[in-house]
N, C-alpha and C. Protein backbone atom coordinates (compact mmCIF):
# COMPACT_ATOMS: atom_id res chain seq x y z
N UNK A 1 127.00 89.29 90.07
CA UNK A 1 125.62 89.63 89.79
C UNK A 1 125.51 91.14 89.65
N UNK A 2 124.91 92.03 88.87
CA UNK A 2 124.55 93.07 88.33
C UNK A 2 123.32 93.20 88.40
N UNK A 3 123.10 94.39 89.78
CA UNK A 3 122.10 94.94 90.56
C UNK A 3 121.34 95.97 89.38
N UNK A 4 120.15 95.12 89.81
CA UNK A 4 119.11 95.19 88.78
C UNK A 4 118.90 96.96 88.74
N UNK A 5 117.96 97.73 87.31
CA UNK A 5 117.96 99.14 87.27
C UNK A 5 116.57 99.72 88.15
N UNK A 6 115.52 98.88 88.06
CA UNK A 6 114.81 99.73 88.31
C UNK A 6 114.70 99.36 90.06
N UNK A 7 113.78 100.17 91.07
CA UNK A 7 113.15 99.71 92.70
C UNK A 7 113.05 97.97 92.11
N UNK A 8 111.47 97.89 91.84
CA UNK A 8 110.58 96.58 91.90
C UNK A 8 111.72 95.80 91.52
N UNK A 9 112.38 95.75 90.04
CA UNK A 9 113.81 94.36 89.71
C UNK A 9 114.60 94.04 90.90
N UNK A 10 114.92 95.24 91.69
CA UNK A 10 115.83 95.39 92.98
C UNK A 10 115.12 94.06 93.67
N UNK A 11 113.75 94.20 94.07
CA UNK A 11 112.92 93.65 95.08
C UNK A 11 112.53 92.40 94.54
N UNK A 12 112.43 91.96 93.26
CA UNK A 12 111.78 90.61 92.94
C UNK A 12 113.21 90.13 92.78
N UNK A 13 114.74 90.80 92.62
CA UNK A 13 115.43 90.06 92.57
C UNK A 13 116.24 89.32 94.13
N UNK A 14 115.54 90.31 94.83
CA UNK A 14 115.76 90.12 96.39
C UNK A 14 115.07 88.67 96.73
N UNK A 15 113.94 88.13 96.73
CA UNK A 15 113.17 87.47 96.97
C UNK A 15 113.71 86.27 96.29
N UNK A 16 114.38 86.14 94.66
CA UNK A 16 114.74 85.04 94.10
C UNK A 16 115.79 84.69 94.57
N UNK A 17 117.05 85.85 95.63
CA UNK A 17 118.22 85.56 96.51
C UNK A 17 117.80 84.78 97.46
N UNK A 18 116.74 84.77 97.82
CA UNK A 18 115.53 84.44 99.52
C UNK A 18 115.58 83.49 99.16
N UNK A 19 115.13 82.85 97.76
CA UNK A 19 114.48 81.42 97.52
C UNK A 19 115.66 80.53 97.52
N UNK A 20 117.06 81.27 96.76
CA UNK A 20 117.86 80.16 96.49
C UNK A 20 118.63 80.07 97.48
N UNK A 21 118.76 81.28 98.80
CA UNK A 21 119.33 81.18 99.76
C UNK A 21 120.80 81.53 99.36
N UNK A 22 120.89 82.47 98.54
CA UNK A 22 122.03 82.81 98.06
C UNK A 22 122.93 84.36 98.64
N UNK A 23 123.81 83.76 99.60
CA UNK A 23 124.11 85.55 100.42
C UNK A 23 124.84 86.20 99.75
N UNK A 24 125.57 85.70 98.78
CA UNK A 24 126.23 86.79 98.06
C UNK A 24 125.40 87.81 97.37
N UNK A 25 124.53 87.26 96.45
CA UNK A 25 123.13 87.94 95.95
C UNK A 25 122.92 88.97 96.77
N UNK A 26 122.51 88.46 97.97
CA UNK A 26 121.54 89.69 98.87
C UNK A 26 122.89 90.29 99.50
N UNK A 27 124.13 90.10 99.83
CA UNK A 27 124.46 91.05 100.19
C UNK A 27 125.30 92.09 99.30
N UNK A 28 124.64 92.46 97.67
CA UNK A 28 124.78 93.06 97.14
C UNK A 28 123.63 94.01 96.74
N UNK A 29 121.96 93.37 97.06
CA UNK A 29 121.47 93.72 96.95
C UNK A 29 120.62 94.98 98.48
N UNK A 30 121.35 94.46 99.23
CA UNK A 30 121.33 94.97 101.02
C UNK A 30 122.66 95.75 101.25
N UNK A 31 122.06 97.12 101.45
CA UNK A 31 122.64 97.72 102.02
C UNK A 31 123.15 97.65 103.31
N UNK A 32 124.74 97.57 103.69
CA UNK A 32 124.97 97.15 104.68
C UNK A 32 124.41 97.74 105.94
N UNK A 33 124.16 98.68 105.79
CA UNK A 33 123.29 99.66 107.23
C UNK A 33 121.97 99.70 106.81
N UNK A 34 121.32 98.57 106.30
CA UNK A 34 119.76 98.54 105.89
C UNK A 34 119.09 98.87 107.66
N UNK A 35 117.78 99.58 107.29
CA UNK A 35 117.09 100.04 108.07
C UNK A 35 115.71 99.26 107.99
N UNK A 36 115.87 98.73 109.10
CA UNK A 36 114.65 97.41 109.62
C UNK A 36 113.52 98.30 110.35
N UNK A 37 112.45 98.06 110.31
CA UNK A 37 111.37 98.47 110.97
C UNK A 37 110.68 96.92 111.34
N UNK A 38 109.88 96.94 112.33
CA UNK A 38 108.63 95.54 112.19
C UNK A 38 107.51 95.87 112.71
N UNK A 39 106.89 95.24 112.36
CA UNK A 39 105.39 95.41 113.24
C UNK A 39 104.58 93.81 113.08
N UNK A 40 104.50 93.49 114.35
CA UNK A 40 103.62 92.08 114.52
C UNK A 40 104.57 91.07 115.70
N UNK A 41 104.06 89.98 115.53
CA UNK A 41 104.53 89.45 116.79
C UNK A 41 105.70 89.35 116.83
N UNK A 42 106.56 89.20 118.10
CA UNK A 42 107.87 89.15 118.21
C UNK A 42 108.54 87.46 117.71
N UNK A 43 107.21 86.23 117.81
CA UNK A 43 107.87 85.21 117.25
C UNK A 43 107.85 84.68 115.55
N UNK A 44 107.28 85.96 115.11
CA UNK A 44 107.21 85.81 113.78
C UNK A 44 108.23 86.97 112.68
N UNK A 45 109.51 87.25 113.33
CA UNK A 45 110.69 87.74 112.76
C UNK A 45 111.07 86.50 111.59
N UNK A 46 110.68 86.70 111.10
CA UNK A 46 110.39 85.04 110.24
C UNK A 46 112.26 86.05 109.02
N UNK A 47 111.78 87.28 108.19
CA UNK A 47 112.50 87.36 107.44
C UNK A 47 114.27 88.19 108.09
N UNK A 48 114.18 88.48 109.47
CA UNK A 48 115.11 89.03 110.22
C UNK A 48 116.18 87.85 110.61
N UNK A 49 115.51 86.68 110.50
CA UNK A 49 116.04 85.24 111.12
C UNK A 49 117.04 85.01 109.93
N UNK A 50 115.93 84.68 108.68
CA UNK A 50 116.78 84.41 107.48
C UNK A 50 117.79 84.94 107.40
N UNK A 51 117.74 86.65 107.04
CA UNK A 51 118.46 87.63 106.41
C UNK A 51 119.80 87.71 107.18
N UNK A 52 119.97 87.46 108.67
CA UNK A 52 121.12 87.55 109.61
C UNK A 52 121.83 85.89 109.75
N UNK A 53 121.37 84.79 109.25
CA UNK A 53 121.73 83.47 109.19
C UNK A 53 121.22 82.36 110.17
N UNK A 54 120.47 82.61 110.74
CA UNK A 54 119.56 82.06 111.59
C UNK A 54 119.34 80.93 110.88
N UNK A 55 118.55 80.21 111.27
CA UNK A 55 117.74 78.49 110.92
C UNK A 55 116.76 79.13 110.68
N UNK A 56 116.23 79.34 109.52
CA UNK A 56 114.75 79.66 109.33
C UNK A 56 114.06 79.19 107.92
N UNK A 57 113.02 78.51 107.98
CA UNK A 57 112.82 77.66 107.51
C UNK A 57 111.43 77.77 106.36
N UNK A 58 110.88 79.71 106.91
CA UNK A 58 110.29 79.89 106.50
C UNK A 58 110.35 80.69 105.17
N UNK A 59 109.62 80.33 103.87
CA UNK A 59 109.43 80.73 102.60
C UNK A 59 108.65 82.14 102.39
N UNK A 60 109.49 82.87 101.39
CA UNK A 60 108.76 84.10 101.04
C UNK A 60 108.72 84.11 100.06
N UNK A 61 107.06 83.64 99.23
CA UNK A 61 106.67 83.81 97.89
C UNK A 61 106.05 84.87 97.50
N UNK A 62 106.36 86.26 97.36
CA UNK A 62 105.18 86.90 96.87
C UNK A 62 104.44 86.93 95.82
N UNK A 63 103.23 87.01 96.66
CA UNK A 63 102.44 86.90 95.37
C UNK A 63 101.96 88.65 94.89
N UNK A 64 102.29 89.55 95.17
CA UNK A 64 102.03 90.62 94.21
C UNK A 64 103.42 91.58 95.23
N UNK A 65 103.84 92.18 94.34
CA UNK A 65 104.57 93.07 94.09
C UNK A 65 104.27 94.82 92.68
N UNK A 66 104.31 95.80 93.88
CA UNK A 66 103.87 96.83 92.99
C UNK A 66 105.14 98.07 93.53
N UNK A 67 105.57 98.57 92.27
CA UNK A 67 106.25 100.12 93.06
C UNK A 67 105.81 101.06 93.01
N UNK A 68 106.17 102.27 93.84
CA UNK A 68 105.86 103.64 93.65
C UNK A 68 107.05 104.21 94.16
N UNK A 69 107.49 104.72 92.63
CA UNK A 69 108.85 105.48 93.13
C UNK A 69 110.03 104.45 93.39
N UNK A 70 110.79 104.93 94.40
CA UNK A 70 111.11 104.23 95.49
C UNK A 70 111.00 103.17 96.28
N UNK A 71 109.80 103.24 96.53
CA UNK A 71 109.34 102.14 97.48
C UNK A 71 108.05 101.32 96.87
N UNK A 72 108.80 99.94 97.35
CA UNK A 72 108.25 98.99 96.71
C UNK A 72 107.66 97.77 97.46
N UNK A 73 106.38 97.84 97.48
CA UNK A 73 105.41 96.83 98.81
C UNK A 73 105.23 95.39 97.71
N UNK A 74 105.50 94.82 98.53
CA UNK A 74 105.61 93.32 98.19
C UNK A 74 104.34 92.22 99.19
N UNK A 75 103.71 91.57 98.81
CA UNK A 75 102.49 90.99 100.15
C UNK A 75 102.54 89.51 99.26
N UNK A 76 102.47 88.96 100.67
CA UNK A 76 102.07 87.24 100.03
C UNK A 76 101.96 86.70 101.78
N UNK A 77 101.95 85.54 101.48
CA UNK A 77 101.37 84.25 102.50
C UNK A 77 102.34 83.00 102.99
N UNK A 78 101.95 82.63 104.24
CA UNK A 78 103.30 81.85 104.33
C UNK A 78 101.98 80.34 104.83
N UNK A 79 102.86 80.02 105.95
CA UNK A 79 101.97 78.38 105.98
C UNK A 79 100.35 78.84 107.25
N UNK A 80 100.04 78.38 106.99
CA UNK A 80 98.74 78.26 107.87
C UNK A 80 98.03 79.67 107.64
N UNK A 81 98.07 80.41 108.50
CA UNK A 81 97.13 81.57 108.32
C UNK A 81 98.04 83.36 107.90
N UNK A 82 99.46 83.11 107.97
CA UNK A 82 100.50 83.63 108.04
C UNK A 82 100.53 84.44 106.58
N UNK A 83 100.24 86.14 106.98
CA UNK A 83 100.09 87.05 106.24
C UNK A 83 101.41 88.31 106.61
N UNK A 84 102.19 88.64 105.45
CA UNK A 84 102.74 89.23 105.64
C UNK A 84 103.15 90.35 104.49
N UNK A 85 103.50 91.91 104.74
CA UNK A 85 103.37 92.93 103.71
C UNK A 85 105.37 93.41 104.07
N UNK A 86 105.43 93.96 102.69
CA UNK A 86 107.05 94.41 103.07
C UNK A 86 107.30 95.48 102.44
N UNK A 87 107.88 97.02 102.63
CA UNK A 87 107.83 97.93 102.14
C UNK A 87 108.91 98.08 102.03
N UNK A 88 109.73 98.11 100.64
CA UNK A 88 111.73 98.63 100.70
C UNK A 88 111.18 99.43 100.35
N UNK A 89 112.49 100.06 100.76
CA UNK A 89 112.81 101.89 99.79
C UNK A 89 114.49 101.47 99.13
N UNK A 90 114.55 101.65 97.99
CA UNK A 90 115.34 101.20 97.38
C UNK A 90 116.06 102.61 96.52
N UNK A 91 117.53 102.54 96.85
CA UNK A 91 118.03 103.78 96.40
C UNK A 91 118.16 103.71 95.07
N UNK A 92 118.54 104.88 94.37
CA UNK A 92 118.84 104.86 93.20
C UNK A 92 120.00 104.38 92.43
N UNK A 93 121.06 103.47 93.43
CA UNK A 93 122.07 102.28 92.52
C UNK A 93 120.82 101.42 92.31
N UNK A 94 120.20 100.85 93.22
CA UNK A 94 119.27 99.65 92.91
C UNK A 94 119.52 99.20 94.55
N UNK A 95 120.22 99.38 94.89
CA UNK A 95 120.49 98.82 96.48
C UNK A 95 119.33 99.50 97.54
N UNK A 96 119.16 97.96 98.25
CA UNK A 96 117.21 98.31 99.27
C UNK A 96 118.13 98.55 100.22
N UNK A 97 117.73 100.28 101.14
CA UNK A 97 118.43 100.58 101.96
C UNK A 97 117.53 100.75 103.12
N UNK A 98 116.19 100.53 102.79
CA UNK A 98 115.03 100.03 104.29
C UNK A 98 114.24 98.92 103.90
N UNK A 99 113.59 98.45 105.30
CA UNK A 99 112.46 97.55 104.78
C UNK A 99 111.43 97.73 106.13
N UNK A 100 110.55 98.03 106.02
CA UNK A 100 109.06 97.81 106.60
C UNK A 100 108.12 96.61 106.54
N UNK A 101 108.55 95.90 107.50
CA UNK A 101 107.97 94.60 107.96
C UNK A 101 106.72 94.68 108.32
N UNK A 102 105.01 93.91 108.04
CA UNK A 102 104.37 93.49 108.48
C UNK A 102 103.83 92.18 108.48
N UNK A 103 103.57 92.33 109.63
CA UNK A 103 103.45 90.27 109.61
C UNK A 103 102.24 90.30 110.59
N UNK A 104 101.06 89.76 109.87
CA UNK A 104 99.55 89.38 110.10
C UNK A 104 98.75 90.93 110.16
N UNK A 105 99.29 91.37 109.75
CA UNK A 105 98.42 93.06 109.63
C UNK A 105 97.52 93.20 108.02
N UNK A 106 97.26 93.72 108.08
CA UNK A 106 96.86 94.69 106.49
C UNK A 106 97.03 96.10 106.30
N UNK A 107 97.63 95.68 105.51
CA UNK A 107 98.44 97.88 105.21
C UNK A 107 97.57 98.11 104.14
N UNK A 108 97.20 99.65 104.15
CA UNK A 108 97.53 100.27 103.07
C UNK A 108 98.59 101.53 102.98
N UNK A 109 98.65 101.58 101.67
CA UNK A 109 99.63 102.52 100.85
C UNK A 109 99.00 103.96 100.67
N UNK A 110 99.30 105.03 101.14
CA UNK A 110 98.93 106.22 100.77
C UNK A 110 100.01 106.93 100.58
N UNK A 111 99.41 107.80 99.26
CA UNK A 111 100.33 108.84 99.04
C UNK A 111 99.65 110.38 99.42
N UNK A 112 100.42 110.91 100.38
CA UNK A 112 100.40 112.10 100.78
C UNK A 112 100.59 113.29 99.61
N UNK A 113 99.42 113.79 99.43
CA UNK A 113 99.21 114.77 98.27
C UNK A 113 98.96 116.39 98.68
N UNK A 114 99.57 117.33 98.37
CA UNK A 114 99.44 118.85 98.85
C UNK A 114 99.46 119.69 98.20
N UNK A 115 99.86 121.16 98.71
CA UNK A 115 100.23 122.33 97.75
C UNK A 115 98.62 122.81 97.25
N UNK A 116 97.80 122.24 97.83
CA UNK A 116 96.14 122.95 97.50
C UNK A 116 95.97 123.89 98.32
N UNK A 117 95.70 125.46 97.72
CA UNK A 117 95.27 126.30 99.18
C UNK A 117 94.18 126.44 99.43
N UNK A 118 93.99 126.21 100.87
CA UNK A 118 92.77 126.65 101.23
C UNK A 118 91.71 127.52 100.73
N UNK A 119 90.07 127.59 100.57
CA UNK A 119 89.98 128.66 100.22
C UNK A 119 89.38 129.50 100.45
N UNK A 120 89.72 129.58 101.98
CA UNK A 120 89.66 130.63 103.31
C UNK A 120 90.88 131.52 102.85
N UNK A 121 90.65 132.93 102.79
CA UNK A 121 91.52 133.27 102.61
C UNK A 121 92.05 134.11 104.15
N UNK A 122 91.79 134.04 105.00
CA UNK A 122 91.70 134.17 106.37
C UNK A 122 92.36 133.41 106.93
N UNK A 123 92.60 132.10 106.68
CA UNK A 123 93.18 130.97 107.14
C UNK A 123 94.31 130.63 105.70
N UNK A 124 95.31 130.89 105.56
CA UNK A 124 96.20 130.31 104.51
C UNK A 124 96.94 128.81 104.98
N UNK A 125 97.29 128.24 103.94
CA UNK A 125 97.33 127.70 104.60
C UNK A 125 97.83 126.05 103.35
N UNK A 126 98.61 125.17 103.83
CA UNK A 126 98.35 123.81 102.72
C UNK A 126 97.85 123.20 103.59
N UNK A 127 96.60 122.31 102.60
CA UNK A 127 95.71 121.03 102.96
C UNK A 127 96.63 120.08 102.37
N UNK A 128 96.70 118.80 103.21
CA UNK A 128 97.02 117.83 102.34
C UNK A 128 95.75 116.80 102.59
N UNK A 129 95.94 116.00 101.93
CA UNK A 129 94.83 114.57 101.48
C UNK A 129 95.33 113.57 101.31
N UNK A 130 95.27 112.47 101.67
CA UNK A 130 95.89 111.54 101.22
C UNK A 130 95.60 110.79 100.26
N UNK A 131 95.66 109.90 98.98
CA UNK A 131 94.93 109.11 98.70
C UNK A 131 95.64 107.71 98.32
N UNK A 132 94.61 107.15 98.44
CA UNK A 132 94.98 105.09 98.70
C UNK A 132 95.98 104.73 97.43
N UNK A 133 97.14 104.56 97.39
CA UNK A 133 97.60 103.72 95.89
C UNK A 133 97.55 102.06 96.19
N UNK A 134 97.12 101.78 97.25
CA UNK A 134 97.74 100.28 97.36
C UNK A 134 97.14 99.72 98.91
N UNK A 135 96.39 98.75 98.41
CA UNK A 135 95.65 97.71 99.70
C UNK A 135 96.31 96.15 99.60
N UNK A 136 96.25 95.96 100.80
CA UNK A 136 96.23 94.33 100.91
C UNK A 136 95.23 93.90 100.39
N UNK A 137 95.25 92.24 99.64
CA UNK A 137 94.61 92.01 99.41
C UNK A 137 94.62 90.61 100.03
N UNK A 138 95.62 90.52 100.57
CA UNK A 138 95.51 88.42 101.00
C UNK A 138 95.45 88.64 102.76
N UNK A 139 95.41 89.33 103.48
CA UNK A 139 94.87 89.50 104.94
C UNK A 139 93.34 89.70 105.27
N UNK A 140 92.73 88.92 106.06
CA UNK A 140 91.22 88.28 106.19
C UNK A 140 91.03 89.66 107.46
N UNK A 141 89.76 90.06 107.12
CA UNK A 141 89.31 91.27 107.75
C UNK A 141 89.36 91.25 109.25
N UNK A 142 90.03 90.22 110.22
CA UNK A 142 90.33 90.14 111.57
C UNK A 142 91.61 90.47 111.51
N UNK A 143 92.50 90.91 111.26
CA UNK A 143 93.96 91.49 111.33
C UNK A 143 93.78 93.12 111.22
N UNK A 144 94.41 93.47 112.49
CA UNK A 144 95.07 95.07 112.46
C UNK A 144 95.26 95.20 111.13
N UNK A 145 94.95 96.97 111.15
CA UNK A 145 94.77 97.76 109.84
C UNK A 145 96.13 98.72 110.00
N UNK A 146 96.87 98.97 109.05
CA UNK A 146 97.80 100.34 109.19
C UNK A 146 97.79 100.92 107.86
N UNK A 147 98.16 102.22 108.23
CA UNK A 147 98.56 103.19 107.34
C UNK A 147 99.59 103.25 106.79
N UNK A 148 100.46 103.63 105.62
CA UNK A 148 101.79 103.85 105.51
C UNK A 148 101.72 104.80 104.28
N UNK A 149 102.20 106.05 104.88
CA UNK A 149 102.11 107.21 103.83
C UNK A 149 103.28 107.11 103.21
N UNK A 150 103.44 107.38 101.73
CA UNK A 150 104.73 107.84 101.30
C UNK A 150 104.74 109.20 100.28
């Protein structure tokens, strides 16, 4: 298999490895020292189970996938009320060398923007701002909120 060119191909081709359960796939597409983050409950390691060979039984369909840059947030839904967001950073072979797990949260995406000077000139100085590229959209307004700047 011939690791796709761009982030997002990297990541939707990750997910079609997920579906068919195919490890050769992903472990071309996984960097062997991939860098795991999580956030959410400890019994819902739902894609940590899969990815290491565990019995896991649970499906990852996303339903939207967007990149910026690098990093590429992926969000969809699993059975019952089960909301989950995933952030790779995917190097420039095509190989995902992190992933940022959320499971029942709602993220958004900000990009950290700067280099504006103040215009105190008393105070020098860079402002930064952030602004939103990217919201959940399938997590119901009772789930923790996070940030994730890039």
């Amino acid at each position: 298999m011939a690791i796709p060119i761009s982030p997002e191909a990297s990541v939707k081709a990750l997910y079609e490895a997920i579906k068919r359960r195919d490890a050769g796939a992903l472990n071309q597409l996984l960097a062997p020292d991939l860098e795991w983050w999580f956030h959410g409950p400890p019994n819902r390691q739902h894609l940590k189970r899969l990815l290491t060979g565990e019995d896991e039984a649970f499906e990852f369909l996303p339903q939207e996938v967007a990149a910026f840059g690098s990093i590429v947030v992926a969000e969809g839904g699993g059975p019952g009320a089960a909301v989950w967001v995933h952030a790779w950073t995917v190097g420039p072979d095509g190989v995902i060398t992190q992933v940022r797990e959320y499971f029942n949260t709602s993220l958004t995406v900000t990009r950290v923007e700067g280099d504006a000077r103040g215009s105190d000139d008393e105070s020098p100085g860079l402002t930064q701002c952030c602004v939103r590229v990217w919201q959940s959209q399938r997590s119901p307004k009772a789930l923790p909120g996070l940030v994730l700047a890039i």
